[in-house]
N, C-alpha and C. Protein backbone atom coordinates (compact mmCIF):
# COMPACT_ATOMS: atom_id res chain seq x y z
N UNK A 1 88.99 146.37 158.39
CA UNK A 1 89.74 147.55 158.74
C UNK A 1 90.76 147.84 157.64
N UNK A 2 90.93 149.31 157.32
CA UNK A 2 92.20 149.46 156.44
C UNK A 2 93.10 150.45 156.90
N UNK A 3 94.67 150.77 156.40
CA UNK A 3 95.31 151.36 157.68
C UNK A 3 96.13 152.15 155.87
N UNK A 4 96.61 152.98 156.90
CA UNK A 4 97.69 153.80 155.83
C UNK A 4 98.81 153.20 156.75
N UNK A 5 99.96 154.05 156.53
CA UNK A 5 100.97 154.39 157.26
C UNK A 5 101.03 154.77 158.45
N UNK A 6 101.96 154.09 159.33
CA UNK A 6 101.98 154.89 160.54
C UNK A 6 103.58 154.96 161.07
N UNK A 7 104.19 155.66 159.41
CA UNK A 7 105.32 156.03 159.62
C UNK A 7 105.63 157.11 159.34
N UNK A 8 105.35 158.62 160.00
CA UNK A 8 105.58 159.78 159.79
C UNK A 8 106.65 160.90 159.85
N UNK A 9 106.66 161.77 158.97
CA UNK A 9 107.68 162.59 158.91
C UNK A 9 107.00 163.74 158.84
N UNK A 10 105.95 164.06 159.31
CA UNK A 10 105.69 165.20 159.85
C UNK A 10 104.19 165.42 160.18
N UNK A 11 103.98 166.77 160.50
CA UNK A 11 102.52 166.73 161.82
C UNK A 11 102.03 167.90 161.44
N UNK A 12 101.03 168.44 162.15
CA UNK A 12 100.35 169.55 161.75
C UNK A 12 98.67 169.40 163.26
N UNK A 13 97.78 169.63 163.06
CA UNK A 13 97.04 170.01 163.88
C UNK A 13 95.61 169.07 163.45
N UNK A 14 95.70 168.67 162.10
CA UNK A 14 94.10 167.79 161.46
C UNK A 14 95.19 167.64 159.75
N UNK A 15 94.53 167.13 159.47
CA UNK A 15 94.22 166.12 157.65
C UNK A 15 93.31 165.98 157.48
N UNK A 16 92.45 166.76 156.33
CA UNK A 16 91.93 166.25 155.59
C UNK A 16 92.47 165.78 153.94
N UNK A 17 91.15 164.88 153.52
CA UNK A 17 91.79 163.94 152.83
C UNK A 17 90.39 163.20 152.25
N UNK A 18 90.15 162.95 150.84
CA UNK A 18 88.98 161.71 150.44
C UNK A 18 88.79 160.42 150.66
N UNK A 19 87.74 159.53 150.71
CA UNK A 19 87.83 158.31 150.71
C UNK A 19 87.09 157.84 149.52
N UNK A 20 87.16 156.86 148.94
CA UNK A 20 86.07 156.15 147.75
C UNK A 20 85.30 155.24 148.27
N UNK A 21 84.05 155.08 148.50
CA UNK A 21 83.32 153.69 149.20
C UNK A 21 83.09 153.11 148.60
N UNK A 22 83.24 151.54 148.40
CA UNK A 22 82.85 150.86 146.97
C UNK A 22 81.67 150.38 147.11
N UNK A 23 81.52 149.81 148.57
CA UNK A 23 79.95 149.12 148.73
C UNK A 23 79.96 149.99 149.81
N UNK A 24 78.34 150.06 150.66
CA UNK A 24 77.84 150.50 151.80
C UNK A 24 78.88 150.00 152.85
N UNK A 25 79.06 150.72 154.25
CA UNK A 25 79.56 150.19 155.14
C UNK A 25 78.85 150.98 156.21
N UNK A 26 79.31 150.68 157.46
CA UNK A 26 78.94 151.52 158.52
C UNK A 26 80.61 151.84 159.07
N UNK A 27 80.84 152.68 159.50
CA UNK A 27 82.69 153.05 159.89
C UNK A 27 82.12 153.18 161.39
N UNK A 28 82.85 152.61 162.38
CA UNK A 28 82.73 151.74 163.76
C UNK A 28 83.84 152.81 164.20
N UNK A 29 85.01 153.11 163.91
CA UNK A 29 85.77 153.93 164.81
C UNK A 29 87.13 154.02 163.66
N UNK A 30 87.60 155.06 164.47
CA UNK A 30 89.38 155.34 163.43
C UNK A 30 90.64 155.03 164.25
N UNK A 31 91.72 154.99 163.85
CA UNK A 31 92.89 155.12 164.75
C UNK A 31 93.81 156.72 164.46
N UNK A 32 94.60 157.08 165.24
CA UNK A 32 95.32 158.41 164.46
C UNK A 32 96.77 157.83 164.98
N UNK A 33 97.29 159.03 164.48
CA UNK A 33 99.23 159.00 164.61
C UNK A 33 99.02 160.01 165.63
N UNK A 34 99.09 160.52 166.53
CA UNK A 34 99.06 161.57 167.93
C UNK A 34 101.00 161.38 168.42
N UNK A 35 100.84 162.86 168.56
CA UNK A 35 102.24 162.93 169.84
C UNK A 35 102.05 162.37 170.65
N UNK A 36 103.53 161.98 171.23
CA UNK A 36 103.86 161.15 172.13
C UNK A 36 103.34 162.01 173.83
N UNK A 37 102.53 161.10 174.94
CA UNK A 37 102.47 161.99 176.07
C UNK A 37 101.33 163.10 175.78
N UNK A 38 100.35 162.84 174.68
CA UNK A 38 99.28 163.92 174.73
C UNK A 38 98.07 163.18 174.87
N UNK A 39 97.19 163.83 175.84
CA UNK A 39 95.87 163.69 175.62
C UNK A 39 95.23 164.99 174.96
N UNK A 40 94.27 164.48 174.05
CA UNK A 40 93.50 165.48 173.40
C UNK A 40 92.54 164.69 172.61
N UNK A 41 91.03 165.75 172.24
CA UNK A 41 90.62 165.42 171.73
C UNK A 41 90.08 165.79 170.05
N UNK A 42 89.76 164.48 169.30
CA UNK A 42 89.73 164.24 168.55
C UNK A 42 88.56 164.23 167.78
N UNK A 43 88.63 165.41 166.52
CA UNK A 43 87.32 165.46 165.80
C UNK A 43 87.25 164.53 164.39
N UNK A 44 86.12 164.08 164.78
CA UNK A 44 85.71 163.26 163.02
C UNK A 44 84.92 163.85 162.18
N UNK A 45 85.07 164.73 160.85
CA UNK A 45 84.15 164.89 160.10
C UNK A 45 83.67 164.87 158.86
N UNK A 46 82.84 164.41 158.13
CA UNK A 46 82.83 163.96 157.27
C UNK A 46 81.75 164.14 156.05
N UNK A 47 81.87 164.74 154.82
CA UNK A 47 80.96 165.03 154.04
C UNK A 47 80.92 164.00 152.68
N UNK A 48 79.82 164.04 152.33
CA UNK A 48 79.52 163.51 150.54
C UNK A 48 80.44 164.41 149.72
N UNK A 49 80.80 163.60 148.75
CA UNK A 49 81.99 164.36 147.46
C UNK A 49 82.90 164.50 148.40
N UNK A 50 84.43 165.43 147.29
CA UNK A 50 85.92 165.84 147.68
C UNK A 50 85.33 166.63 148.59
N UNK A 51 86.88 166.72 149.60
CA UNK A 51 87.00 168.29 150.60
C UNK A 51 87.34 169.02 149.43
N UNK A 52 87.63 169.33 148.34
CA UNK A 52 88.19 170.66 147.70
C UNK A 52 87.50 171.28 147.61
N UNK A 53 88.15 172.51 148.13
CA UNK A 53 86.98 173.41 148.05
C UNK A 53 86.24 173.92 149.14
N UNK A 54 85.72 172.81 150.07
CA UNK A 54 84.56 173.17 151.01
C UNK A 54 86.03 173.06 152.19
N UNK A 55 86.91 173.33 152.47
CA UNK A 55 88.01 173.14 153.71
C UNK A 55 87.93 174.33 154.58
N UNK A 56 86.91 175.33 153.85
CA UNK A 56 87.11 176.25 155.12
C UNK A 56 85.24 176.82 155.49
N UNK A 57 84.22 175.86 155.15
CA UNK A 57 82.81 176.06 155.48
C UNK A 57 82.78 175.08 156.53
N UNK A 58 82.29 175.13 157.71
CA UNK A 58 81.77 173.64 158.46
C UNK A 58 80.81 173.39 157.99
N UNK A 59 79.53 174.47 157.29
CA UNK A 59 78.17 174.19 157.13
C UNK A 59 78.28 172.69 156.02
N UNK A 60 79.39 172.57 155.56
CA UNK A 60 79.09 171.62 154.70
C UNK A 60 79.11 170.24 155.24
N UNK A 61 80.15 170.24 155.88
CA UNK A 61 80.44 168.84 157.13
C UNK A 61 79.28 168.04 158.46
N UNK A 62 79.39 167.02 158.18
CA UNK A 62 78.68 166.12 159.85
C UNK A 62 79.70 166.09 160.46
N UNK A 63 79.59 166.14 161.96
CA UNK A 63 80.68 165.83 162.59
C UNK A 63 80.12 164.60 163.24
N UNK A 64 80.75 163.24 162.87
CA UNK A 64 80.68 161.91 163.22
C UNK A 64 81.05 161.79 164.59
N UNK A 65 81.80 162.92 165.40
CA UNK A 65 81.86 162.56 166.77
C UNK A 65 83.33 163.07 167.15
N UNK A 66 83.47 163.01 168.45
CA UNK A 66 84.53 163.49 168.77
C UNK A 66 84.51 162.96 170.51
N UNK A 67 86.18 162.45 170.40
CA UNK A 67 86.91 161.83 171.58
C UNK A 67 87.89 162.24 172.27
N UNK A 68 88.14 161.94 173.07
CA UNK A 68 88.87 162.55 174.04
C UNK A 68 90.15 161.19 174.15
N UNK A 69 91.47 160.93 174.38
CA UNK A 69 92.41 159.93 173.80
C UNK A 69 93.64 160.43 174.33
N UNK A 70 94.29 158.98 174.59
CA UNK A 70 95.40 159.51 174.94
C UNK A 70 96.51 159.04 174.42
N UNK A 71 97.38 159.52 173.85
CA UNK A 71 98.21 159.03 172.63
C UNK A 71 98.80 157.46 172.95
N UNK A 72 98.57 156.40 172.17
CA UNK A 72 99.91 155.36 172.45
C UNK A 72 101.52 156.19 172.01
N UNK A 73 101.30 156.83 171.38
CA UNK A 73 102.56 157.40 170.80
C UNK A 73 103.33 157.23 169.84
N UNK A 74 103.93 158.67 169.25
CA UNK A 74 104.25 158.63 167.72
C UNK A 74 104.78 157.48 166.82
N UNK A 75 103.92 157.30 165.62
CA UNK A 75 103.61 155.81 164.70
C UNK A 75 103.01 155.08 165.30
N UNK A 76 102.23 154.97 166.42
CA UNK A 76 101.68 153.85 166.93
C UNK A 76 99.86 154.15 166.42
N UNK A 77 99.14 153.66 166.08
CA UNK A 77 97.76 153.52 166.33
C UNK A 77 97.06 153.89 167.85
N UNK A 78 96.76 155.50 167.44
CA UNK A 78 95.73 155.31 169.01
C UNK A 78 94.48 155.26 168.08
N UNK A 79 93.96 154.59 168.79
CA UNK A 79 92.18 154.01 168.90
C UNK A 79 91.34 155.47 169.10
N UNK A 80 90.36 156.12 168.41
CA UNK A 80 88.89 157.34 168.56
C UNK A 80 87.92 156.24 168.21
N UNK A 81 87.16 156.11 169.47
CA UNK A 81 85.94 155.22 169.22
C UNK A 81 84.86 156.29 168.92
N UNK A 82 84.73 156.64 167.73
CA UNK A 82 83.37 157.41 167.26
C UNK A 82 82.40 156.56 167.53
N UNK A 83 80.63 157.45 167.45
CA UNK A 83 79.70 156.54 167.19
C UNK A 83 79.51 156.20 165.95
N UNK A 84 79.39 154.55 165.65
CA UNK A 84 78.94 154.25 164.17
C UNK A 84 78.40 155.42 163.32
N UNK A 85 79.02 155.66 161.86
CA UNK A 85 77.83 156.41 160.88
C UNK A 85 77.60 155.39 159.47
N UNK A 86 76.67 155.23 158.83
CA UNK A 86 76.20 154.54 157.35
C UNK A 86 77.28 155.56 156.28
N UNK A 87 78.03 154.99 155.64
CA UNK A 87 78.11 155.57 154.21
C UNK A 87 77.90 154.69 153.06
N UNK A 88 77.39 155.09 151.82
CA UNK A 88 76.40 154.63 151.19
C UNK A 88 77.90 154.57 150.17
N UNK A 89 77.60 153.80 148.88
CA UNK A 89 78.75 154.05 147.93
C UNK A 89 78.72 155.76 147.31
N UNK A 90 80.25 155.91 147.37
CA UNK A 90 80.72 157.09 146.40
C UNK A 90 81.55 158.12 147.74
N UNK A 91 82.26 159.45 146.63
CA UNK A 91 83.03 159.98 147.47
C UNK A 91 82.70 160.44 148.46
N UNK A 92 83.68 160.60 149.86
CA UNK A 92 83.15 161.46 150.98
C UNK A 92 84.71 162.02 151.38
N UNK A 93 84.28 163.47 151.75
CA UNK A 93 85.66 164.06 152.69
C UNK A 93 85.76 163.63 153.72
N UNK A 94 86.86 163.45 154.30
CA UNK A 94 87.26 162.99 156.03
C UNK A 94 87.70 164.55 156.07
N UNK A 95 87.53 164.60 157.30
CA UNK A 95 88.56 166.15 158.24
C UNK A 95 88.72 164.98 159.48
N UNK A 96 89.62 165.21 159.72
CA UNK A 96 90.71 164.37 161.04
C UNK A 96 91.37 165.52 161.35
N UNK A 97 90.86 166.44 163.00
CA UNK A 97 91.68 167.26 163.97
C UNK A 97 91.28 166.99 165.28
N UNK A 98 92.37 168.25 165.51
CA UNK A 98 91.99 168.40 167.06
C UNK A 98 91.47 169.75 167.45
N UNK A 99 91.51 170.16 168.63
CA UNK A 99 90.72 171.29 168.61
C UNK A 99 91.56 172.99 167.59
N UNK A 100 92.51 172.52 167.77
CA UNK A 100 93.64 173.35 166.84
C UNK A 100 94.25 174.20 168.06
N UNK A 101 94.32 173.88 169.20
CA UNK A 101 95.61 174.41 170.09
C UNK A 101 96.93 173.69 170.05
N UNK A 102 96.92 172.35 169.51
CA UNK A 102 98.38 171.64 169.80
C UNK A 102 98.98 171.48 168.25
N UNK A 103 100.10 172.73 168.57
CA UNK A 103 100.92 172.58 167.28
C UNK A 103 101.58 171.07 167.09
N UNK A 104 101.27 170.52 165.92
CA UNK A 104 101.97 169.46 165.33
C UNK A 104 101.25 168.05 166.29
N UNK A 105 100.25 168.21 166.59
CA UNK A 105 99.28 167.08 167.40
C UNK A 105 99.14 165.91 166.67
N UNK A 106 98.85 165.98 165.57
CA UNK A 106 98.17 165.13 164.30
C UNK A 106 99.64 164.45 163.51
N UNK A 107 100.43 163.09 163.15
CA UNK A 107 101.36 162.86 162.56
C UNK A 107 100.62 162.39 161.13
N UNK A 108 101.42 162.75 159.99
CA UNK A 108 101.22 162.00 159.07
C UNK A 108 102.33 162.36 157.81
N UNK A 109 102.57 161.55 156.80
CA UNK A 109 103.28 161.39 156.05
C UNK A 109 103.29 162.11 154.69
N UNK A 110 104.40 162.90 153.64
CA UNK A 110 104.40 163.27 153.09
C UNK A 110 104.51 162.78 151.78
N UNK A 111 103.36 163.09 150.85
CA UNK A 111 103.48 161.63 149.75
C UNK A 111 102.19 162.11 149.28
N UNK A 112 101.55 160.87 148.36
CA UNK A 112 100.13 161.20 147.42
C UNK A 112 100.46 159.60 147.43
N UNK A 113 100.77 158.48 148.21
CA UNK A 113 100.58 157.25 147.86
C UNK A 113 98.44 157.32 148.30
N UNK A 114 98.05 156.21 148.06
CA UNK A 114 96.34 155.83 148.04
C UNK A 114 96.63 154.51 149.11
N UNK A 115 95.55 154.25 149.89
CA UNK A 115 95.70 152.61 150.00
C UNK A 115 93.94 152.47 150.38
N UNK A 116 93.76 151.21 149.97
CA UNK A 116 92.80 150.46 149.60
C UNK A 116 92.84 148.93 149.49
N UNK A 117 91.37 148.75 149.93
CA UNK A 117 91.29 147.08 150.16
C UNK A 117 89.79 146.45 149.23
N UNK A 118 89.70 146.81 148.35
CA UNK A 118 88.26 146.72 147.75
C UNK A 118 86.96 147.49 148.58
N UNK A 119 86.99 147.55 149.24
CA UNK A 119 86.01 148.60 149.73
C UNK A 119 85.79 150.18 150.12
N UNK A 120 87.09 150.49 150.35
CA UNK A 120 88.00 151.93 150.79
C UNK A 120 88.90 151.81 150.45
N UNK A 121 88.86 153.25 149.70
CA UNK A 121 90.81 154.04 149.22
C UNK A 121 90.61 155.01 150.17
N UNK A 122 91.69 155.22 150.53
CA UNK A 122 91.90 156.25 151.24
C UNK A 122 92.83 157.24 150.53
N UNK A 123 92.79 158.45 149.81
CA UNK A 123 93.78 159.12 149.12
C UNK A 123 94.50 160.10 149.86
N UNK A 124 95.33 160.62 149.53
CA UNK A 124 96.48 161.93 150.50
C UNK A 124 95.50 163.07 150.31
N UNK A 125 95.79 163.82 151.20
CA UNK A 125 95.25 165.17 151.50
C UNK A 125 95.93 166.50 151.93
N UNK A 126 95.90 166.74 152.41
CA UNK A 126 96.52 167.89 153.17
C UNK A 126 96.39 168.03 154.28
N UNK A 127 97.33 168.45 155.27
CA UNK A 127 97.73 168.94 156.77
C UNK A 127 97.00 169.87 156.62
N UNK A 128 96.21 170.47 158.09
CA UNK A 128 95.44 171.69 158.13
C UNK A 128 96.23 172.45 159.38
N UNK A 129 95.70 173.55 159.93
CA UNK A 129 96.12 173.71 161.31
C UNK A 129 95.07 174.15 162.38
N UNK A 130 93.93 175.15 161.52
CA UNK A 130 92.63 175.51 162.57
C UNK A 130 91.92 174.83 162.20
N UNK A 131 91.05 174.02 162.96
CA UNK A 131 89.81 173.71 161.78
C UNK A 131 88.97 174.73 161.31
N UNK A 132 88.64 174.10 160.08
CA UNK A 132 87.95 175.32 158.95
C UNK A 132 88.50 176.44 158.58
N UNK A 133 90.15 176.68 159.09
CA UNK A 133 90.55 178.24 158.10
C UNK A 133 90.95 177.97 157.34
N UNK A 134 91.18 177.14 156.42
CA UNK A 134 91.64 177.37 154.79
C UNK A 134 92.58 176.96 154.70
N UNK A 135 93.76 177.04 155.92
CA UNK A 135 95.10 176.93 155.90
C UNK A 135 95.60 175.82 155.93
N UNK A 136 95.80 175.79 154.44
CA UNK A 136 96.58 173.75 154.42
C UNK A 136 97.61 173.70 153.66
N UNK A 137 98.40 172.66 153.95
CA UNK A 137 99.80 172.44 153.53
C UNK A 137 100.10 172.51 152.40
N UNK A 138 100.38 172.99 151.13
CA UNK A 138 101.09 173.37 149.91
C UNK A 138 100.94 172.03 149.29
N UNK A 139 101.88 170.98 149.70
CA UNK A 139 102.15 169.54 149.14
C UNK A 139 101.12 168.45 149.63
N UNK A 140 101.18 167.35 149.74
CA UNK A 140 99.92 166.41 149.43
C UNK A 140 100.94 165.33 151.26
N UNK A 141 99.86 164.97 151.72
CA UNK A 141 99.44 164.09 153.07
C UNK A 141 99.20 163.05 153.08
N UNK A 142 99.05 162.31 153.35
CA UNK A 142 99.28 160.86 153.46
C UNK A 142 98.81 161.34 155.13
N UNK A 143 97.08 160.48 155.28
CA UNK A 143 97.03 160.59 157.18
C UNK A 143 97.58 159.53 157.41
N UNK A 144 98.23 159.38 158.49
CA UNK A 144 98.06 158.17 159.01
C UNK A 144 96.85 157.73 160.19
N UNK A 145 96.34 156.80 159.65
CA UNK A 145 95.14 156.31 160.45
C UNK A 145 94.54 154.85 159.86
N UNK A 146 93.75 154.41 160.92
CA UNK A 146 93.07 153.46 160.11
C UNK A 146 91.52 153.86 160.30
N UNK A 147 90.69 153.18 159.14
CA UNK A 147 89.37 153.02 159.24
C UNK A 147 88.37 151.37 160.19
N UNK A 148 87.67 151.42 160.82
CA UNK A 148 87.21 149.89 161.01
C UNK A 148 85.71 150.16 160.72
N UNK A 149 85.43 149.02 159.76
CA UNK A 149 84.20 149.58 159.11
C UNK A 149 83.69 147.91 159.49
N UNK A 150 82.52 147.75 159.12
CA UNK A 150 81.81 146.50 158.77
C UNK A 150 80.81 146.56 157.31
N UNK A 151 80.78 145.90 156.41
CA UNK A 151 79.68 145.95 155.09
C UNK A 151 78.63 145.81 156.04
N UNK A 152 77.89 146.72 155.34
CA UNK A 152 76.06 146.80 154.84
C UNK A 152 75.57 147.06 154.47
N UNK A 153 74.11 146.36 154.26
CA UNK A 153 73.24 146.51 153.03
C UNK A 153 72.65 147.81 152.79
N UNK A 154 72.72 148.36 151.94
CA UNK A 154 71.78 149.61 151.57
C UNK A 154 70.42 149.72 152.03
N UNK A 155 70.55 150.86 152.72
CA UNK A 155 69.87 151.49 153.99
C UNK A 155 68.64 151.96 152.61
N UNK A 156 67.53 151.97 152.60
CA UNK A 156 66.84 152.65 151.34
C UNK A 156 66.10 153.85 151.90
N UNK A 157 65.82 154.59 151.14
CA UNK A 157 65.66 156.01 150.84
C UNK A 157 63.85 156.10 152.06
N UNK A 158 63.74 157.19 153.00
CA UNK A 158 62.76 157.48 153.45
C UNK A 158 61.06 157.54 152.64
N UNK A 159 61.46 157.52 151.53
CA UNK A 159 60.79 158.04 150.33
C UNK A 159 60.85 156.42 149.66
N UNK A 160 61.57 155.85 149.51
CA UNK A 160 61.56 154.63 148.57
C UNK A 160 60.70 153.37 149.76
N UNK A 161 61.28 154.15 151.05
CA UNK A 161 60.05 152.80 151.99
C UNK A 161 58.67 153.08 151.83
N UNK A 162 58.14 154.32 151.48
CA UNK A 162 57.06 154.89 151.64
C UNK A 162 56.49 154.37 150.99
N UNK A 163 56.84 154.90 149.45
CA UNK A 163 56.06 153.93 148.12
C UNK A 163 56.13 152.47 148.37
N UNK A 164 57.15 152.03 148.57
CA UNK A 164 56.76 150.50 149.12
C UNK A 164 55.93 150.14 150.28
N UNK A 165 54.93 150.75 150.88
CA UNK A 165 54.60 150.66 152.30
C UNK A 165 53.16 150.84 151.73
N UNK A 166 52.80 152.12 150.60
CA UNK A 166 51.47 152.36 150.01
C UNK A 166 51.32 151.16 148.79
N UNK A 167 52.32 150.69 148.07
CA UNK A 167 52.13 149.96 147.32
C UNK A 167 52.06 148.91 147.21
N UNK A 168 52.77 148.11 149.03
CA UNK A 168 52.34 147.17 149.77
C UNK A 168 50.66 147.15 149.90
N UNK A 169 50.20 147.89 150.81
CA UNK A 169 48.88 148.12 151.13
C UNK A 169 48.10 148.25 149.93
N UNK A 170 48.31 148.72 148.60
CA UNK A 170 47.37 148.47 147.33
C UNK A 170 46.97 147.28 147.14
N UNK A 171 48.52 146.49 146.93
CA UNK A 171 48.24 145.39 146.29
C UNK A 171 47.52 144.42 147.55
N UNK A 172 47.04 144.81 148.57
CA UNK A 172 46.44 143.77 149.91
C UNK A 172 45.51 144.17 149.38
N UNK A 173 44.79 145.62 149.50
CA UNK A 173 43.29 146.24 148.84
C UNK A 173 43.02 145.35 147.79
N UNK A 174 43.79 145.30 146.46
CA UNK A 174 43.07 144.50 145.35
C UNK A 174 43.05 143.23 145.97
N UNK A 175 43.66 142.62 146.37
CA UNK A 175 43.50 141.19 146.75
C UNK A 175 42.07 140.57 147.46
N UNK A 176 42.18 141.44 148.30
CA UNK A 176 41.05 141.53 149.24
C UNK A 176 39.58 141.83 148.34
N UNK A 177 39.58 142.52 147.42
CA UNK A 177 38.81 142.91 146.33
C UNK A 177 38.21 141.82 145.72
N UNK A 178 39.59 140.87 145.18
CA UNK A 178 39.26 139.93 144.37
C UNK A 178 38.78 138.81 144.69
N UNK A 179 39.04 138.85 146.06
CA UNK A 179 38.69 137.53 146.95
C UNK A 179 36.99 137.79 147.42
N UNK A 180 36.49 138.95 147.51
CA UNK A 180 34.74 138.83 147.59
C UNK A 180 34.39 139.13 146.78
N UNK A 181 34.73 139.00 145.12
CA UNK A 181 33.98 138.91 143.92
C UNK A 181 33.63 137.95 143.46
């Protein structure tokens, strides 16, 4: 698991923000910074490469899932048990909101600090307020949240099992060949 901060000085409605994957993992669930006394729920979404740029298309985004939570309360870690997703090494955008009715729902910190543990950086981003309108904070975010991931092995390509599956079965054909000659 890796955690930013969960000492905030200010809020907004979602953060997005990049991560770096160094090896494969599967990401198991997140924590957020939530107001104190709210239930709401909580969207995860997440694309290949930076958010710059793509912050106001959804077509570009998966949405990894979305929970329903009820705050431990401000700086504390509440728990979004997403369902598991694979990310493979290299960049991906996070979007971390809510549905965008609760002004200032989302806490997080004002800054461009990174944190990282050899497997995930997590870098600052920006406060949003609707999801997908464009509208993000001027200066740089710091979410607070954590990631809980577990390593794993590289998932291989639909296409790379294939050729191994026909090129399995060749080399049985010649064998078989060579054995009634």
């Amino acid at each position: 698991m890796i955690s930013t901060t969960f000492s905030s000085n200010n809020s907004r409605r979602g953060n997005i923000f990049d991560i770096q994957v160094n090896n494969p993992l599967t990401v198991e669930s997140i924590s957020v910074n939530l107001n104190d006394f709210l239930t709401k729920e909580i969207f995860l979404y997440y694309k290949p490469g930076t958010w710059v740029g793509f912050q106001s298309t959804a077509a570009y985004w998966t949405l990894a899932g979305s929970v329903t939570v009820t705050s431990a309360g401000i700086n504390n870690p509440t728990p979004v048990d997403i369902p598991d997703f694979y990310l493979a090494g290299g960049t991906y955008g996070f979007y971390v909101t809510t549905d965008g009715t609760t002004s200032g729902a989302l806490h997080y910190t004002e800054g461009s600090t990174s944190y990282g543990d050899g497997n995930i950086t997590i870098y600052a981003g920006k406060g949003t307020v609707t999801p997908f309108d464009g509208n993000l904070t001027s200066e740089d975010r710091i979410w607070n949240g954590s990631i809980t991931y577990s390593p794993t092995s590289a998932v291989p390509e639909p296409t790379s099992m294939a050729i191994f599956g026909f090129g399995a079965l060749a080399t049985a054909y010649r064998a078989r060949r060579k054995s009634k000659a």
